[in-house]
Protein backbone atom coordinates (compact mmCIF):
# COMPACT_ATOMS: atom_id res chain seq x y z
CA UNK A 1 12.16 5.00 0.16
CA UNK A 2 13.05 8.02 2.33
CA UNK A 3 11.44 7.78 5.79
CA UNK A 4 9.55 10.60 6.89
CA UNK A 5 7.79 10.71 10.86
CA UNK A 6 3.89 10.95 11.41
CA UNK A 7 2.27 11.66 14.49
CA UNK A 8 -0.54 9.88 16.23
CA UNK A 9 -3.61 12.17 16.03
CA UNK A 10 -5.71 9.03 16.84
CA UNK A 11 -7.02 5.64 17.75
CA UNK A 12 -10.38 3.98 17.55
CA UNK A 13 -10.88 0.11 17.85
CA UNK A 14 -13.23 -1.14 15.15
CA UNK A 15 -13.13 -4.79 16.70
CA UNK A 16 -11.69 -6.47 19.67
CA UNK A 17 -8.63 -7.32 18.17
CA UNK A 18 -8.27 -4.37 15.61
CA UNK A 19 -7.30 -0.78 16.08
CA UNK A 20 -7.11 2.18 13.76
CA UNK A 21 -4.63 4.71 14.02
CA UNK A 22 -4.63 7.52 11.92
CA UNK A 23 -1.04 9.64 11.40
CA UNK A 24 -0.62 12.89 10.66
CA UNK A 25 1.85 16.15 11.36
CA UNK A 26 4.04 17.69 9.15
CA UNK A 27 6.87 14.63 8.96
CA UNK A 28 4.36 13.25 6.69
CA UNK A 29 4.81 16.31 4.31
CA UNK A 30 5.52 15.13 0.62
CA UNK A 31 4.03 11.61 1.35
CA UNK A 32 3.19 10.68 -2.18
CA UNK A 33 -0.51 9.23 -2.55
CA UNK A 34 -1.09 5.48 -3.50
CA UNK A 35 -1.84 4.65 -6.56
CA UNK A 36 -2.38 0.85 -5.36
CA UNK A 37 -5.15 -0.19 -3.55
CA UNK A 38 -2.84 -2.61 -1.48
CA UNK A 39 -0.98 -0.06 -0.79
CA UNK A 40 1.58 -0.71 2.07
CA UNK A 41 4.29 1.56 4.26
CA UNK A 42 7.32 0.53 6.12
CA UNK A 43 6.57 1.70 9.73
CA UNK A 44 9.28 1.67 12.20
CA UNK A 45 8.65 1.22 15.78
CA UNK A 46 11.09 1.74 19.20
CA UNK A 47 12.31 -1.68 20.36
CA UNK A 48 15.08 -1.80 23.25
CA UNK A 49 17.62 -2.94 20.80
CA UNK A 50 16.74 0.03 17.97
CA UNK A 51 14.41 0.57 15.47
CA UNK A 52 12.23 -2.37 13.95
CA UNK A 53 10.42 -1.96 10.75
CA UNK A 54 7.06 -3.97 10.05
CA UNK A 55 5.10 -3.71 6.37
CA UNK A 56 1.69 -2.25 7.01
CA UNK A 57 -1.55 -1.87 4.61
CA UNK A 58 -2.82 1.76 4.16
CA UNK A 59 -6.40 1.94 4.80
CA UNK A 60 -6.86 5.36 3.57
CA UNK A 61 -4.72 8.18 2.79
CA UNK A 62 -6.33 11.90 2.83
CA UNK A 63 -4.05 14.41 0.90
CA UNK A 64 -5.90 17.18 1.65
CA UNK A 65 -5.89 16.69 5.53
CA UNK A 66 -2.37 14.79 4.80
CA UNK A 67 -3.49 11.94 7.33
CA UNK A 68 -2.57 8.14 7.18
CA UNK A 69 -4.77 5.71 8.40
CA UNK A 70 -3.65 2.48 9.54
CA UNK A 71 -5.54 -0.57 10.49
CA UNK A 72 -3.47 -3.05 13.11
CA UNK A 73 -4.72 -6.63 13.65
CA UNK A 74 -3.72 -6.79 17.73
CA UNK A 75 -4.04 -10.28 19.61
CA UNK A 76 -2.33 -9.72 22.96
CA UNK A 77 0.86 -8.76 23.50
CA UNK A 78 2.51 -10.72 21.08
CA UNK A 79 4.55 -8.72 18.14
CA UNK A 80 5.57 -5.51 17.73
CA UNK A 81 3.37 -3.10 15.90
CA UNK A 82 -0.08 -5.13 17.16
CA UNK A 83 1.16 -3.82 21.33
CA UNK A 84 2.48 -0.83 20.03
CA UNK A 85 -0.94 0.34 18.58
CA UNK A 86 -3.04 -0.72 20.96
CA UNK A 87 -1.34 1.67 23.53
CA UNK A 88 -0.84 4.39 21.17
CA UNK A 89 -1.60 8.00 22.34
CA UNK A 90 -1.96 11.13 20.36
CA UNK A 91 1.41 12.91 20.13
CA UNK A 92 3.20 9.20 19.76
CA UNK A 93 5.94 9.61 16.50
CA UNK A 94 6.76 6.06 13.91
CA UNK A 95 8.46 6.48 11.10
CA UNK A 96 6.94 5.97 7.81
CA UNK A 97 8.22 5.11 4.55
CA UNK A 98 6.59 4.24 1.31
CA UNK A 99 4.66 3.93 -0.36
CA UNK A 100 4.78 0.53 -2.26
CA UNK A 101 2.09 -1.69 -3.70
CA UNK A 102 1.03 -3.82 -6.70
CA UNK A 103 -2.72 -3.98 -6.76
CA UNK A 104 -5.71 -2.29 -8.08
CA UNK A 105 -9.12 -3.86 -9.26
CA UNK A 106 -9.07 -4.36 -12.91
CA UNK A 107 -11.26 -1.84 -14.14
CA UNK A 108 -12.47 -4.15 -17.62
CA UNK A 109 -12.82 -7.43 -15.64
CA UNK A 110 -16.21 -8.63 -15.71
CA UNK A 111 -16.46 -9.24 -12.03
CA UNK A 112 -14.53 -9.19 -8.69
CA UNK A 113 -13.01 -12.00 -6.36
CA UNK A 114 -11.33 -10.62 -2.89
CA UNK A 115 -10.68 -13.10 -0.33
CA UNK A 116 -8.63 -13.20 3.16
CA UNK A 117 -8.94 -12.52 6.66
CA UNK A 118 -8.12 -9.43 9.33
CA UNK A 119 -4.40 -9.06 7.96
CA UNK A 120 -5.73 -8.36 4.66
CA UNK A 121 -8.93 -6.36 5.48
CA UNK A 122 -7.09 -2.85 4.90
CA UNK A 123 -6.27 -3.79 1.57
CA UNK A 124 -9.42 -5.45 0.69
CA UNK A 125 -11.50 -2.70 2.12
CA UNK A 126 -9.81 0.10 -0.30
CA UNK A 127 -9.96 -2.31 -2.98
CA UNK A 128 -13.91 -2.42 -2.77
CA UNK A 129 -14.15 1.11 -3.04
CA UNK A 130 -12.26 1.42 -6.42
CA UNK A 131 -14.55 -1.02 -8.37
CA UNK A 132 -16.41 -0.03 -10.95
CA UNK A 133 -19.71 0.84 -10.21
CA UNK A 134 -22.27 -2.08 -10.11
CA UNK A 135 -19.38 -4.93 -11.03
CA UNK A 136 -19.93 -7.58 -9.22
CA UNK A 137 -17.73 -8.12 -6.22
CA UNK A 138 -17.34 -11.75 -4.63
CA UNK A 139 -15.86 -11.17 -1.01
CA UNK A 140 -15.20 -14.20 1.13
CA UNK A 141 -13.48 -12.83 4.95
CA UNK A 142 -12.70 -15.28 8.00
CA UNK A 143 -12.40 -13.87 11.43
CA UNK A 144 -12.89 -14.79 15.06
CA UNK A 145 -16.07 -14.41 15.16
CA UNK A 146 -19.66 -11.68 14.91
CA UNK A 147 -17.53 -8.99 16.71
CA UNK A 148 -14.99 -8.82 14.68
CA UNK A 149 -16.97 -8.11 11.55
CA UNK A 150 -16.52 -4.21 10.34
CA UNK A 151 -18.81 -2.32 7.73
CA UNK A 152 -17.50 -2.44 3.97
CA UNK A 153 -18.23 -0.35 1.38
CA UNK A 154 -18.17 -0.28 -2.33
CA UNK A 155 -19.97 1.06 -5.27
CA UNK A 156 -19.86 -2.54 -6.65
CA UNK A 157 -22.83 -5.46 -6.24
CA UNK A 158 -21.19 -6.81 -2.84
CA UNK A 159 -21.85 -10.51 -2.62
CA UNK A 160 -20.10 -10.42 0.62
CA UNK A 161 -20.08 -13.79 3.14
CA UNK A 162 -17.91 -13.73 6.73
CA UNK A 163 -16.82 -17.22 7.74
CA UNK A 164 -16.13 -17.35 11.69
CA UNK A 165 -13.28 -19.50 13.24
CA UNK A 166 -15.30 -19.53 16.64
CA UNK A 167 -17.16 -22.51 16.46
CA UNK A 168 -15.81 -24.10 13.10
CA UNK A 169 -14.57 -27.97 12.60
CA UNK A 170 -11.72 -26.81 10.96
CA UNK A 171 -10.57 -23.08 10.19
CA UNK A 172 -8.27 -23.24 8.71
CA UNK A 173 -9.86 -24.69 5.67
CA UNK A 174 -12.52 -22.09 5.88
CA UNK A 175 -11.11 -19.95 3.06
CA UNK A 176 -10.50 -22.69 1.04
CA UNK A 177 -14.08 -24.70 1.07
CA UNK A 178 -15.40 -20.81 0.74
CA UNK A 179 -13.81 -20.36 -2.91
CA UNK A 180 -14.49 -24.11 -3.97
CA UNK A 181 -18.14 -24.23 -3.36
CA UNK A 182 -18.70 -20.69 -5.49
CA UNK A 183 -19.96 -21.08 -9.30
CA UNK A 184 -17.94 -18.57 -11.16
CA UNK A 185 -19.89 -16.28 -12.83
CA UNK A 186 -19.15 -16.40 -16.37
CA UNK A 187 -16.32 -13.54 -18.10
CA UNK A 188 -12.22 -12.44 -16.86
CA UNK A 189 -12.34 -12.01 -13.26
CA UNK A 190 -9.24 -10.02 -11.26
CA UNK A 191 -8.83 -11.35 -8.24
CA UNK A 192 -6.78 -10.58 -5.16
CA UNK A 193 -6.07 -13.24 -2.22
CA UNK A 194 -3.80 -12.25 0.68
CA UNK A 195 -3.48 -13.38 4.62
CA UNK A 196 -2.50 -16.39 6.34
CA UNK A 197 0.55 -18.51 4.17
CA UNK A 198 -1.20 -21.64 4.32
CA UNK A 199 -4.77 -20.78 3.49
CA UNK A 200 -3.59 -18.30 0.72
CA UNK A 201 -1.45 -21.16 -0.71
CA UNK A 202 -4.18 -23.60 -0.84
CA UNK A 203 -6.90 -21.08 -2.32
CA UNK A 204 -3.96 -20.43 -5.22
CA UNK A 205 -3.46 -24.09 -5.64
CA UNK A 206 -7.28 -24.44 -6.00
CA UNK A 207 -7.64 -20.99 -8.37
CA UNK A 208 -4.46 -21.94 -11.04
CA UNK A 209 -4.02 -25.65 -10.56
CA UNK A 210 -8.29 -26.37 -10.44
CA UNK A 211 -10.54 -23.60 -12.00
CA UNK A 212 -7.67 -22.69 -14.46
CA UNK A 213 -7.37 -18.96 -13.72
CA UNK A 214 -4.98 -16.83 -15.23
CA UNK A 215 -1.78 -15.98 -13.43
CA UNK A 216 -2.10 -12.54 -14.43
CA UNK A 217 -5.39 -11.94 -12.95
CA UNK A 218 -4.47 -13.05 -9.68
CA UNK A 219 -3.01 -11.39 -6.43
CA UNK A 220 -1.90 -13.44 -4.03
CA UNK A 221 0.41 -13.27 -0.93
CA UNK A 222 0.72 -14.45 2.31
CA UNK A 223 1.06 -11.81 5.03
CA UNK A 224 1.75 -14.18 8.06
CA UNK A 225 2.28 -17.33 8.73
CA UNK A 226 0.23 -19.65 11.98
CA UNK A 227 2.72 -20.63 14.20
CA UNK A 228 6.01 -18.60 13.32
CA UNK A 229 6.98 -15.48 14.62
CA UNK A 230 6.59 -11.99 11.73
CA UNK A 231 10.70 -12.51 11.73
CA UNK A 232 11.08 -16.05 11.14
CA UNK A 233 8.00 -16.13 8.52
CA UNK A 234 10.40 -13.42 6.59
CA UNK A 235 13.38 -15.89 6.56
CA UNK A 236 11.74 -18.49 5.05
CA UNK A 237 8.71 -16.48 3.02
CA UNK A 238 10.71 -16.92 -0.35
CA UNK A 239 11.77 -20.59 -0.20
CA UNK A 240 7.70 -21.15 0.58
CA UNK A 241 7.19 -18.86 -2.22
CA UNK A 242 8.92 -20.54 -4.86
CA UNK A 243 7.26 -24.55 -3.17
CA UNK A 244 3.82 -23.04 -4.81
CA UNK A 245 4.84 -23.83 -7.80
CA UNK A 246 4.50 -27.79 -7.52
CA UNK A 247 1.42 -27.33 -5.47
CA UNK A 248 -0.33 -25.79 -9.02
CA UNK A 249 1.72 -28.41 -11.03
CA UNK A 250 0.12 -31.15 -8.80
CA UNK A 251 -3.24 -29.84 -8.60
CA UNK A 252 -3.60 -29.29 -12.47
CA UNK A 253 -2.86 -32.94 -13.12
């Protein structure tokens, strides 16, 4: 993927710990639109020993206007891209390559299962406006807390629930007890589940090994994982990967 430079043209926070920057200029020239709702560039930031590259959802792409928006998750002044955006200015350059992606709602499923958390928001947010009109969309979202809650859209029947950390016994099982306590509505369902490593690994366990889903019907990846730095997540991200496997094996028995 040939990287190309976009300019910040600018920010606005939609939450307390999420900023949008949209990217524009000519660098961006010959960007070639998504065809994937989950969508993602490689954007690569100034760090004191060179350039570092972080994977980023695209929240929307406008040809016409030939601006990239991108939604950042920030929580303090840990990371890269997360400080980076939160003191972006207009005029500020990141390089930008991409796009690549997998995922787009299945237009002849019968209805719609999206589940994850701020890291996966951008993705889930274009995905819900490329349903079909009136399917029915099952959205389950965890986040801090009331604040950070942002409006979604989608031309589907949004059965949409957010399930706060603030507060909760235990969140990190919120996902999980989320997607076990819903009765499936009947017919194929495409389904896309992305975020934090160990909650998207249990909600898989629970969707292949438990309710039997198909393989092929289901996205799922984990973004990030609690605990490890974005680098050291990447080092071990395919071993983790590939443990999965025996978690379905286990929970199908």
């Amino acid at each position: 993927m040939a990287e190309m430079v976009g300019r910040v043209e600018r920010t606005e926070w939609l939450t307390p710990h999420m900023v949008r920057v949209v990217l524009g200029g000519e660098g961006l020239t010959g960007f070639a639109g998504p065809e994937h709702t989950d969508a993602y560039v490689k954007l690569t930031f100034p760090g004191r020993d060179g350039p570092i590259p972080r994977r980023y959802s695209v929240r929307r792409w406008d040809a016409g206007s030939c601006r990239l928006t991108v939604d950042f998750v920030v929580h303090g002044s840990d990371g890269v891209a997360g400080p980076w955006a939160a003191r972006a200015c207009a005029g500020d350059l990141v390089g930008v390559a991409g796009p690549g992606g997998a995922f787009r709602p299945d237009p002849d499923a019968d209805w719609h299962l999206m589940v994850g958390d701020e890291s996966a928001l951008p993705a889930i947010a274009a995905s819900l406006e490329q349903v079909p009109p009136g399917a029915l969309t099952v959205v389950r979202l965890v986040c801090d807390g009331p604040d950070c809650e942002v409006p979604l859209e989608t031309p589907g029947a949004l059965d949409l629930v957010w399930l706060h950390r603030r507060g909760a016994t235990d969140p990190e099982a919120l996902l999980l007890d989320a997607v076990r306590q819903l009765a499936f509505p009947r017919g194929s369902v495409s389904a896309f589940v992305h975020g934090e490593a160990g909650e998207v690994r249990a909600v898989r366990r629970h969707l292949l090994g438990e309710r039997g889903m198909d393989r092929s019907a289901l996205s799922v990846s984990g973004y990030w994982r609690r605990h490890m730095t974005d680098e050291s997540w990447r080092q071990v991200k395919r071993a983790w990967n590939a443990d999965q496997e025996a978690d379905v094996v286990a929970a199908a028995r």
